[in-house]
N, C-alpha and C. Protein backbone atom coordinates (compact mmCIF):
# COMPACT_ATOMS: atom_id res chain seq x y z
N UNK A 1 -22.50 -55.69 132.42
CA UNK A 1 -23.63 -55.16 133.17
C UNK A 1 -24.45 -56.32 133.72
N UNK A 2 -24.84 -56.17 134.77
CA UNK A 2 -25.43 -57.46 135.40
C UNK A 2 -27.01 -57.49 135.17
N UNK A 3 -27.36 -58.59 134.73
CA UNK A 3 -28.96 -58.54 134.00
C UNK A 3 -29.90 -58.37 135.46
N UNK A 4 -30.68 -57.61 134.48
CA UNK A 4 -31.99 -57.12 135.49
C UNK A 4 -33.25 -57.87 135.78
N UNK A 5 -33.07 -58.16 136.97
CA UNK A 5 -34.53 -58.88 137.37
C UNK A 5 -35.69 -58.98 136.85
N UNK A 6 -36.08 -59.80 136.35
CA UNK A 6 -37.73 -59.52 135.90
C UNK A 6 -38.63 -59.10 137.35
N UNK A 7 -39.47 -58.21 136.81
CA UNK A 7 -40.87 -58.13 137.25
C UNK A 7 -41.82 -58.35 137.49
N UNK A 8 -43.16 -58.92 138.02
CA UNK A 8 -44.09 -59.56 137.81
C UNK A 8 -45.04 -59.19 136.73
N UNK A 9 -44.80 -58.10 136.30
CA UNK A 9 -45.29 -57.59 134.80
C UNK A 9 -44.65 -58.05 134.20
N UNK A 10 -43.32 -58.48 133.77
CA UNK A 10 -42.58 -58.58 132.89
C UNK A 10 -42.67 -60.44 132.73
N UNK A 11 -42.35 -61.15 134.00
CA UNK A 11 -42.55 -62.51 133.88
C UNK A 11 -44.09 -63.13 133.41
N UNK A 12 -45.31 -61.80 133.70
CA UNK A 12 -46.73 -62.30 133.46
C UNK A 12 -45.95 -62.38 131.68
N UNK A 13 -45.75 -61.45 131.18
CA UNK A 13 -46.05 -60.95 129.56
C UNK A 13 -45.09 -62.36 129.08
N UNK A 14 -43.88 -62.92 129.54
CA UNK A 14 -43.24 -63.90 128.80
C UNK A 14 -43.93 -64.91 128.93
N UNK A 15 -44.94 -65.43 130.18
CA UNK A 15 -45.39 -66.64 129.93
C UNK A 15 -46.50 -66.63 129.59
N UNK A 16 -46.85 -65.35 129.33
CA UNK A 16 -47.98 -65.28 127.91
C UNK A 16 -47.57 -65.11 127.02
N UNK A 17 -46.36 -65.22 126.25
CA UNK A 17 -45.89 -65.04 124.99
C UNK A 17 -46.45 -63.65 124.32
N UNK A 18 -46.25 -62.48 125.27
CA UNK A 18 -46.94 -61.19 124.91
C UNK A 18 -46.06 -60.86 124.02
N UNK A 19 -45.93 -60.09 123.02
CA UNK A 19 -44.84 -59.41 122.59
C UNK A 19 -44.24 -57.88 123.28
N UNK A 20 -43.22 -57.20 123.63
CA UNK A 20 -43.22 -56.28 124.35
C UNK A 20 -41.83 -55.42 124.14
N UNK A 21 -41.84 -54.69 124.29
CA UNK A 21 -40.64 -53.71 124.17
C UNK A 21 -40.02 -53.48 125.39
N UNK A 22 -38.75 -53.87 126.13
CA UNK A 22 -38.95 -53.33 127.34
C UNK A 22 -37.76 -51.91 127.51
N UNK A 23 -37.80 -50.78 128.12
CA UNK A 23 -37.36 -49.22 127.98
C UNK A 23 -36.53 -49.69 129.50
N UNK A 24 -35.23 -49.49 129.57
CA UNK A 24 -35.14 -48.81 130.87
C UNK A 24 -33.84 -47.52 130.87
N UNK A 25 -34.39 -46.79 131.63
CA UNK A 25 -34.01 -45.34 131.93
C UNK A 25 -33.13 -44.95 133.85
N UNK A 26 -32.65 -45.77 133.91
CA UNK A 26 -31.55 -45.61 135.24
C UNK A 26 -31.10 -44.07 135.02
N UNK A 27 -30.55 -43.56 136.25
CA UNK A 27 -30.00 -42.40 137.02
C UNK A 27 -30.34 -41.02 135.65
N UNK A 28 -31.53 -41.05 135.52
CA UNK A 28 -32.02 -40.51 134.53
C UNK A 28 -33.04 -38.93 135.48
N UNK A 29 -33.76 -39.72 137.13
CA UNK A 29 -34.18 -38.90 137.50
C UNK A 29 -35.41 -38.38 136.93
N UNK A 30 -36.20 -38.82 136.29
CA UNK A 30 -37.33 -39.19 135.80
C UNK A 30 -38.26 -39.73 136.34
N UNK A 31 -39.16 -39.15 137.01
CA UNK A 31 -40.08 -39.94 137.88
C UNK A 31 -41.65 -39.66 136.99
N UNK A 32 -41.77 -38.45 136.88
CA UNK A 32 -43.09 -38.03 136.46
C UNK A 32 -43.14 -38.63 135.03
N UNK A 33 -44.38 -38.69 134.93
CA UNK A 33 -45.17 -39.31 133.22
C UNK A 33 -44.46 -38.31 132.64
N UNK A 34 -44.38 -36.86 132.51
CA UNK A 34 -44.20 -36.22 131.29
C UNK A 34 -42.54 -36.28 131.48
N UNK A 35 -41.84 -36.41 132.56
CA UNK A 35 -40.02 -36.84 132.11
C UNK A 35 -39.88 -38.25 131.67
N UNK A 36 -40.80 -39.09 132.16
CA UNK A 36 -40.45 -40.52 131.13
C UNK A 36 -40.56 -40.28 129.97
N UNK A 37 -41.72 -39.96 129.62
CA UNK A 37 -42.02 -39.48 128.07
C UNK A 37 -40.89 -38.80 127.46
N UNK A 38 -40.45 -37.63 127.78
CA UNK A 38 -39.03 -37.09 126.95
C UNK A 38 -37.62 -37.66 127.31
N UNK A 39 -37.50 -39.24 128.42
CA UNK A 39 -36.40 -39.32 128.39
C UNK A 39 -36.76 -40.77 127.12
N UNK A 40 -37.77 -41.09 126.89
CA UNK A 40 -37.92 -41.90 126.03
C UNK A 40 -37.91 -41.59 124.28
N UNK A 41 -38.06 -39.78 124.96
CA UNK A 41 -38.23 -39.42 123.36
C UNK A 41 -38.92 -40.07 122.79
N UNK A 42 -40.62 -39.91 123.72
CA UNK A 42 -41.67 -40.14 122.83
C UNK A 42 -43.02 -39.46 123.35
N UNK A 43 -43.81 -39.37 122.48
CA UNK A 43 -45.05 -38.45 123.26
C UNK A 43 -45.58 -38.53 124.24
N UNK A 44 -46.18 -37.82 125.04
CA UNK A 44 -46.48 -37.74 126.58
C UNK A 44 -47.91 -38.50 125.85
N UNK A 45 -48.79 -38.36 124.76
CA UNK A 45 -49.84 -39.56 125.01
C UNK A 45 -49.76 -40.83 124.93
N UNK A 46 -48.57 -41.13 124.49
CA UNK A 46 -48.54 -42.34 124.53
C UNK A 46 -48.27 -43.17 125.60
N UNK A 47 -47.44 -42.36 126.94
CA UNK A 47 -46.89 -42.94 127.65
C UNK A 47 -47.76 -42.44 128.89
N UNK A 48 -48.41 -44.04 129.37
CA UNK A 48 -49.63 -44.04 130.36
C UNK A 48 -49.35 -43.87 131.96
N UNK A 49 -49.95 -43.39 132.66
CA UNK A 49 -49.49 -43.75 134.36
C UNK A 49 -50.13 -44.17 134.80
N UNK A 50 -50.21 -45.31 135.91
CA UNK A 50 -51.38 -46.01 136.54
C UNK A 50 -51.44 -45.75 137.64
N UNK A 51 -53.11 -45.28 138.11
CA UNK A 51 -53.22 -44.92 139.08
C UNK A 51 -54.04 -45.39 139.99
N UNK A 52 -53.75 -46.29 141.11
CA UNK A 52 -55.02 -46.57 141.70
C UNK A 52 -55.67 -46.32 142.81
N UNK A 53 -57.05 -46.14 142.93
CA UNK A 53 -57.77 -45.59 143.77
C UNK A 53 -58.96 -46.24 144.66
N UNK A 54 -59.38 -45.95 145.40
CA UNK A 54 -60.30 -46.21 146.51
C UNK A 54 -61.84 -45.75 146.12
N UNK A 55 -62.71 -46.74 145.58
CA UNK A 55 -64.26 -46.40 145.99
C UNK A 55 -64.61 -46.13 146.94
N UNK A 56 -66.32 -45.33 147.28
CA UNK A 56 -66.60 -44.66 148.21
C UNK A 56 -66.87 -46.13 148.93
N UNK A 57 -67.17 -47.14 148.06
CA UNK A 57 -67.70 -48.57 148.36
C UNK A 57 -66.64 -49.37 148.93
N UNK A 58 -65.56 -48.95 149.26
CA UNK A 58 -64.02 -49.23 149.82
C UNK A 58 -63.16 -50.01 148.54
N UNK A 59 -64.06 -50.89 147.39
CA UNK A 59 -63.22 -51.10 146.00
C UNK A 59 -62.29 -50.53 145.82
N UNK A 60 -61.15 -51.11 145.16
CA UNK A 60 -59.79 -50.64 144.86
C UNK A 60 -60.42 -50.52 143.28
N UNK A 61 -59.67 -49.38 142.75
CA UNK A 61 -60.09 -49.10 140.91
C UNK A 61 -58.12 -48.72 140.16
N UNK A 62 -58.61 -49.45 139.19
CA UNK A 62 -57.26 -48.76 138.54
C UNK A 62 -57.28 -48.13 136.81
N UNK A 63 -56.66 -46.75 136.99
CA UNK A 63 -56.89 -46.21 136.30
C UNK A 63 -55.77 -45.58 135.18
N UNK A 64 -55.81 -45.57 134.07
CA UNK A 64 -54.19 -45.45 133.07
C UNK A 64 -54.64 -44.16 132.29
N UNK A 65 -54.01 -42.99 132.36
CA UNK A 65 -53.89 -42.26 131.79
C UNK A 65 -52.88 -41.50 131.07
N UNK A 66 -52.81 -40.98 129.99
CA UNK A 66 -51.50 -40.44 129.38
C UNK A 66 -51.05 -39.60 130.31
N UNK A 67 -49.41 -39.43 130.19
CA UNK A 67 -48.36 -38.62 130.95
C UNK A 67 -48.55 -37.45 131.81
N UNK A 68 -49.18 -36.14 130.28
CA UNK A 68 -49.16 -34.95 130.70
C UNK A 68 -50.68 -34.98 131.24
N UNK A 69 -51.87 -35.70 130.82
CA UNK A 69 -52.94 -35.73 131.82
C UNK A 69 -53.76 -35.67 133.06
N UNK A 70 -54.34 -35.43 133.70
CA UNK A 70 -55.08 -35.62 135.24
C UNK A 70 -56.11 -36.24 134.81
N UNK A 71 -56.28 -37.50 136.11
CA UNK A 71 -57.51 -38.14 136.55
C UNK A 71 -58.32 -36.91 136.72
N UNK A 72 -59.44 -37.42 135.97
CA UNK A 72 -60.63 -36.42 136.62
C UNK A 72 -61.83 -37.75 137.55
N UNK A 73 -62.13 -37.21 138.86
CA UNK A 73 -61.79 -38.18 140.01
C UNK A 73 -63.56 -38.71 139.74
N UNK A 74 -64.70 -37.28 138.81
CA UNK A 74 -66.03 -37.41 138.58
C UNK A 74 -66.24 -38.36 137.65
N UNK A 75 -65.34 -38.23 136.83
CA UNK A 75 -65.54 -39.35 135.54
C UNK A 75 -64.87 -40.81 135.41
N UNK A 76 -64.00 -40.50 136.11
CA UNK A 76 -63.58 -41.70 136.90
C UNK A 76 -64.36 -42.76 137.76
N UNK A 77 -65.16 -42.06 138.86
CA UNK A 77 -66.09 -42.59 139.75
C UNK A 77 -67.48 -43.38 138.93
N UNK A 78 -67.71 -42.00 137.82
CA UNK A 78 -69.06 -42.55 137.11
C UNK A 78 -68.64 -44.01 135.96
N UNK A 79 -67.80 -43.84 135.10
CA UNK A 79 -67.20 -45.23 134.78
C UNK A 79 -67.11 -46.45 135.43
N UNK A 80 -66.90 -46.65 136.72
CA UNK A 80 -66.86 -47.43 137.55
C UNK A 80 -68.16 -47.38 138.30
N UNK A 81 -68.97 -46.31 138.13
CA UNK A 81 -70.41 -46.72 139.11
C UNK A 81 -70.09 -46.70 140.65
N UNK A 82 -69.40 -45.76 140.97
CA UNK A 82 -68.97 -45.61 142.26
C UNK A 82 -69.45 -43.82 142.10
N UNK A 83 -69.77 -43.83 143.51
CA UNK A 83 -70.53 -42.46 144.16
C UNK A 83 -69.05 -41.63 144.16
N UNK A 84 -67.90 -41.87 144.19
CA UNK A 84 -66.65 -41.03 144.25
C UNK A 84 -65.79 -42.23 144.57
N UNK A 85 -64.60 -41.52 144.24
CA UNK A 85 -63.35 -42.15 144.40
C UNK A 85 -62.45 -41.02 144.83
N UNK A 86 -61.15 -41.70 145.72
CA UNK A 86 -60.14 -41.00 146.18
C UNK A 86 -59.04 -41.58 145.25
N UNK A 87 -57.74 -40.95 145.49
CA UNK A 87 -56.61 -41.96 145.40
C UNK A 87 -56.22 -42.42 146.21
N UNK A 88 -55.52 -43.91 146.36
CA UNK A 88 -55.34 -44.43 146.92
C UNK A 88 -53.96 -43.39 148.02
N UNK A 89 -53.40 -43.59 148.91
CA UNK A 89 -52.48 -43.16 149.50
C UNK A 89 -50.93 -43.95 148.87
N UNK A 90 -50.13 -43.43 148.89
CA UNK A 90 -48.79 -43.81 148.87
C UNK A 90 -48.58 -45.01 149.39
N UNK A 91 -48.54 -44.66 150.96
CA UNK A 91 -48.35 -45.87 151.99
C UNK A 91 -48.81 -46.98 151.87
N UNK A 92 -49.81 -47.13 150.89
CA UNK A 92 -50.65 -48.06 150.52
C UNK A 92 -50.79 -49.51 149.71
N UNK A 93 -49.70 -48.48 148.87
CA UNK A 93 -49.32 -49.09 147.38
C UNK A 93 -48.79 -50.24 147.25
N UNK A 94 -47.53 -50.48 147.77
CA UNK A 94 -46.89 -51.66 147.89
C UNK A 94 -47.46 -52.73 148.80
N UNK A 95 -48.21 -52.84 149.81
CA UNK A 95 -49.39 -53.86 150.65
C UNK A 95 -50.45 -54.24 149.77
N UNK A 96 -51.08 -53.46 148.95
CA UNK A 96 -52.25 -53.62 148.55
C UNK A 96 -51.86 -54.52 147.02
N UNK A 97 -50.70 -53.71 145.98
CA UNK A 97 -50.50 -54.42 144.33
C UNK A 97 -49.25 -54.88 144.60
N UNK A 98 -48.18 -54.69 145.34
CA UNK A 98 -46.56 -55.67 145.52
C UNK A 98 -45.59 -54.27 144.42
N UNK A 99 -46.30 -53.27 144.29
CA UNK A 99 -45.54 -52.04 143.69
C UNK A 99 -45.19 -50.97 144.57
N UNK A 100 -44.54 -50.04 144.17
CA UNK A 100 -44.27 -48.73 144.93
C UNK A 100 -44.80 -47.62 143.72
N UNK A 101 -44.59 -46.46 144.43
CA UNK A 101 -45.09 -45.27 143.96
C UNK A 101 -43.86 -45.10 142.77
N UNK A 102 -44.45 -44.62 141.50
CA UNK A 102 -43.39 -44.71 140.11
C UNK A 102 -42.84 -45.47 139.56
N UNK A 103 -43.48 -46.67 140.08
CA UNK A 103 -43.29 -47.95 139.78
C UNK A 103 -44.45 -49.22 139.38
N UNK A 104 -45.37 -48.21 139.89
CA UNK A 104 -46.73 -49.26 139.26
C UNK A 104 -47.23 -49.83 138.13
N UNK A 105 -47.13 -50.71 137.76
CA UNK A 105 -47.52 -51.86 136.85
C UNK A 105 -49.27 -52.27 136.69
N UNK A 106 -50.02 -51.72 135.46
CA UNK A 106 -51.42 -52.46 135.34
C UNK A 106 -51.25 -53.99 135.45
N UNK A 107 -50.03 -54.70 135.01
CA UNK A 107 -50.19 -56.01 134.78
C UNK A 107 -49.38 -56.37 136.33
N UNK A 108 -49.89 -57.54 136.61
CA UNK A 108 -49.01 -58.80 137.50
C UNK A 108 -48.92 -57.78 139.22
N UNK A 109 -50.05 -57.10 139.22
CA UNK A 109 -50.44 -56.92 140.63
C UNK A 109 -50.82 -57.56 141.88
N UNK A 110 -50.54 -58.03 142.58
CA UNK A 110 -51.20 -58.98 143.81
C UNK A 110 -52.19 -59.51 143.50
N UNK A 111 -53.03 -58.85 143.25
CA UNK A 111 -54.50 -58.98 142.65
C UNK A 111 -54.92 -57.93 141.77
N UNK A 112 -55.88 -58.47 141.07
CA UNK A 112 -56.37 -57.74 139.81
C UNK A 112 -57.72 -57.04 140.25
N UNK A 113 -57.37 -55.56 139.72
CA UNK A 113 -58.53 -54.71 139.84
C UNK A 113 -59.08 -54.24 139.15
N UNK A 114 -60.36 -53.40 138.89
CA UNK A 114 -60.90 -53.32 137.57
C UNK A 114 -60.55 -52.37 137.07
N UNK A 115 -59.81 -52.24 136.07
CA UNK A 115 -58.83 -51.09 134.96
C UNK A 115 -59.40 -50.52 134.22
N UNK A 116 -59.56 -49.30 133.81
CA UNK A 116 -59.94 -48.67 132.73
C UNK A 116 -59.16 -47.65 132.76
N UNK A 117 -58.99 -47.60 131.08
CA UNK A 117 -58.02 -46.77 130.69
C UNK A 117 -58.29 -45.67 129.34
N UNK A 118 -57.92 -44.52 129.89
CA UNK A 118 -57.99 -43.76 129.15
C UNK A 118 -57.86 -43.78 127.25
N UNK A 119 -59.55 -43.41 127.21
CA UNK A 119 -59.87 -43.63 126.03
C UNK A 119 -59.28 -43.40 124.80
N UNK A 120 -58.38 -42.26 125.01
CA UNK A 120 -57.16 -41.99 123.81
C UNK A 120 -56.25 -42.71 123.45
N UNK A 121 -55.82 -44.25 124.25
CA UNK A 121 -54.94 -44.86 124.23
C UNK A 121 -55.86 -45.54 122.40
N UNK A 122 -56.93 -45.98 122.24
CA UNK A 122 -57.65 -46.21 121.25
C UNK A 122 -56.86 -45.60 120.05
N UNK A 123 -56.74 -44.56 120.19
CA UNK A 123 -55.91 -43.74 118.69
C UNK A 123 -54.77 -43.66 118.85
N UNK A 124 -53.42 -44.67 119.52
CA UNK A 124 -52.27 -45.03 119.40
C UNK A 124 -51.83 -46.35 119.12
N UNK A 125 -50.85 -46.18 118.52
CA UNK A 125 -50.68 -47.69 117.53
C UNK A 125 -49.61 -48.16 118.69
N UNK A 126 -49.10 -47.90 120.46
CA UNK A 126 -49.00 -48.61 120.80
C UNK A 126 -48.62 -47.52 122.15
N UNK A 127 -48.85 -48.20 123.21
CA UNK A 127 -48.44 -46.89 124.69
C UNK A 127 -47.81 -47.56 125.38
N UNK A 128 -47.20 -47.14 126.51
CA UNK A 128 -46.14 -47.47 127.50
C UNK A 128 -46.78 -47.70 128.79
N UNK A 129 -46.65 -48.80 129.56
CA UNK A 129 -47.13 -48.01 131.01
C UNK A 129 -45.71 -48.80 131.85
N UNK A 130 -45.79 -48.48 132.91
CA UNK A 130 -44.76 -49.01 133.60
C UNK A 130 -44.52 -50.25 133.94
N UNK A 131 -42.98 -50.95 133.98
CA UNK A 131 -43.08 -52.19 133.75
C UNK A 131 -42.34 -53.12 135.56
N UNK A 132 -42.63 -52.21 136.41
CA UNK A 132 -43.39 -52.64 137.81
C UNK A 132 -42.54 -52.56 138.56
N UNK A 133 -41.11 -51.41 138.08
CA UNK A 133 -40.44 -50.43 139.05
C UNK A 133 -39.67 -49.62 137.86
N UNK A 134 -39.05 -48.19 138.87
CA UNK A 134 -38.88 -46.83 138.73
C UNK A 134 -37.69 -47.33 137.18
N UNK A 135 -37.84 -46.19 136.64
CA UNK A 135 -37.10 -46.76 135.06
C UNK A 135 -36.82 -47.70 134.73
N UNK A 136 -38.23 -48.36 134.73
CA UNK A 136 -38.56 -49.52 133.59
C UNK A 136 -40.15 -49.55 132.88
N UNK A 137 -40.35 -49.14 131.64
CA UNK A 137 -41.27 -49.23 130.62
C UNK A 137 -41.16 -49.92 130.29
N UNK A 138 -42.60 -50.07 129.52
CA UNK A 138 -43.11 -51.39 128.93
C UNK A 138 -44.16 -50.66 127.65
N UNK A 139 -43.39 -51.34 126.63
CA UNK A 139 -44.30 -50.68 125.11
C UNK A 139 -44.58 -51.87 124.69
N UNK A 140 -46.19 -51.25 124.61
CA UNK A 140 -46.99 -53.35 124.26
C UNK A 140 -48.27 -51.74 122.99
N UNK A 141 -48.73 -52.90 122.23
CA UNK A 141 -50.12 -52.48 121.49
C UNK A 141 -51.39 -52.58 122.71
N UNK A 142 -52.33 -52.30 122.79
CA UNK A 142 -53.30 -51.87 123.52
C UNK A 142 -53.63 -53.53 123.57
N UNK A 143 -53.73 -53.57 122.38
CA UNK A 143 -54.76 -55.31 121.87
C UNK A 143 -53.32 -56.24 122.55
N UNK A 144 -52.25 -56.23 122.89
CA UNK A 144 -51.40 -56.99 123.59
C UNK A 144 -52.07 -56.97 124.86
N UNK A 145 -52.15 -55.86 125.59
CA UNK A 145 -52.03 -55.78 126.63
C UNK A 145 -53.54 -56.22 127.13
N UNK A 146 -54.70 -56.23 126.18
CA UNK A 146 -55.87 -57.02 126.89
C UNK A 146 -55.59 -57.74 126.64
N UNK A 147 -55.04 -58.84 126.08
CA UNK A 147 -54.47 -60.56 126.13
C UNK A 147 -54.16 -60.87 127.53
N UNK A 148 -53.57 -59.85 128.68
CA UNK A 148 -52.93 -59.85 129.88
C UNK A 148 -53.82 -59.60 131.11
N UNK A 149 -54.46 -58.16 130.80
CA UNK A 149 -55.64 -57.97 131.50
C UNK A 149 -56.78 -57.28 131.39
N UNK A 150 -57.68 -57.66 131.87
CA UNK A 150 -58.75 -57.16 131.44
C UNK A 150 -59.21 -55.58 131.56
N UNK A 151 -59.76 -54.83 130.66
CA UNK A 151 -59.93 -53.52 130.91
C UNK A 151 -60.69 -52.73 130.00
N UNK A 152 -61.54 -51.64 130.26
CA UNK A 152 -62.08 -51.17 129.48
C UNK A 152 -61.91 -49.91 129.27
N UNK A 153 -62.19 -49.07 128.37
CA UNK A 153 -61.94 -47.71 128.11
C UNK A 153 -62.87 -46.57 128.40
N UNK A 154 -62.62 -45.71 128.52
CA UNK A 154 -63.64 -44.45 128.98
C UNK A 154 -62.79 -43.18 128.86
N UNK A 155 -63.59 -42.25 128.90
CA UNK A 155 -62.96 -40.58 128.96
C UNK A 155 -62.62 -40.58 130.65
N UNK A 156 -61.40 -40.86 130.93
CA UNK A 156 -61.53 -40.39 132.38
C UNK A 156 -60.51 -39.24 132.69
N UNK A 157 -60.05 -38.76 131.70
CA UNK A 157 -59.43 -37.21 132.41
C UNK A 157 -60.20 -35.83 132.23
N UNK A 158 -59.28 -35.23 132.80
CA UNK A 158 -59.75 -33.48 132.98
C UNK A 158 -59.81 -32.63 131.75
């Protein structure tokens, strides 16, 4: 089998000596948080999706929530101190972080935006988010993954 490219998530975490698990799930057909989660055969809270979005202030925000969850877009906005937020568009994605849609990576984005992540990740001894294309995860401890980037927690779903 011919070895798989690193990522810019994946090359940030080695030359930080992160520790990391890495998942991948090929012709599996799994796109959504809650089919990663059961092709990983592991709980939909543990396994995060990142989502990022547009302040009313034009700020880019990024936001990690478990699988089976929704952004809630009010509590989202107020965490960040923004009058509202959208999501970002599709078309967007890959110009703005160097990702595509089901493939987005909190870590090793173009540039770094301000992250907060869903506060439940707190009561898991370790979550997944994507490791910066389509079936490939990344299982790090929470406290790994602020070693990488910066972020804070809040209630931001529905």
């Amino acid at each position: 089998m011919a070895k798989e490219t690193k990522t810019n998530a994946l090359r940030k975490l080695d030359s930080m000596k992160i520790p990391y698990k890495e998942h991948i799930y090929t012709d599996t057909g799994a796109i959504s948080g809650t089919e990663v989660a059961a092709v990983l055969n592991e709980e939909p809270a543990r396994v995060f999706k990142t989502l990022v979005t547009t302040g009313k202030s034009s700020e880019h925000y990024v936001f990690m929530i478990p699988a089976a969850e929704e952004l809630d877009l009010k509590k989202a906005a107020a965490a960040v101190g923004e009058k509202s937020i959208s999501m970002l568009k599709s078309k967007e994605l890959l110009g703005l972080t160097g990702y595509i849609h089901g493939g987005c990576s909190p870590i090793g984005m173009k540039k770094f935006f301000r992250t907060v992540i869903d506060s439940t990740a707190n009561d898991q001894p370790y979550i997944y988010c994507s490791g910066g294309r389509i079936g490939l995860q990344i299982e790090l401890k929470l406290s790994d993954l602020a070693k990488v980037i910066k972020f804070e927690t809040a209630d931001i779903t529905v």
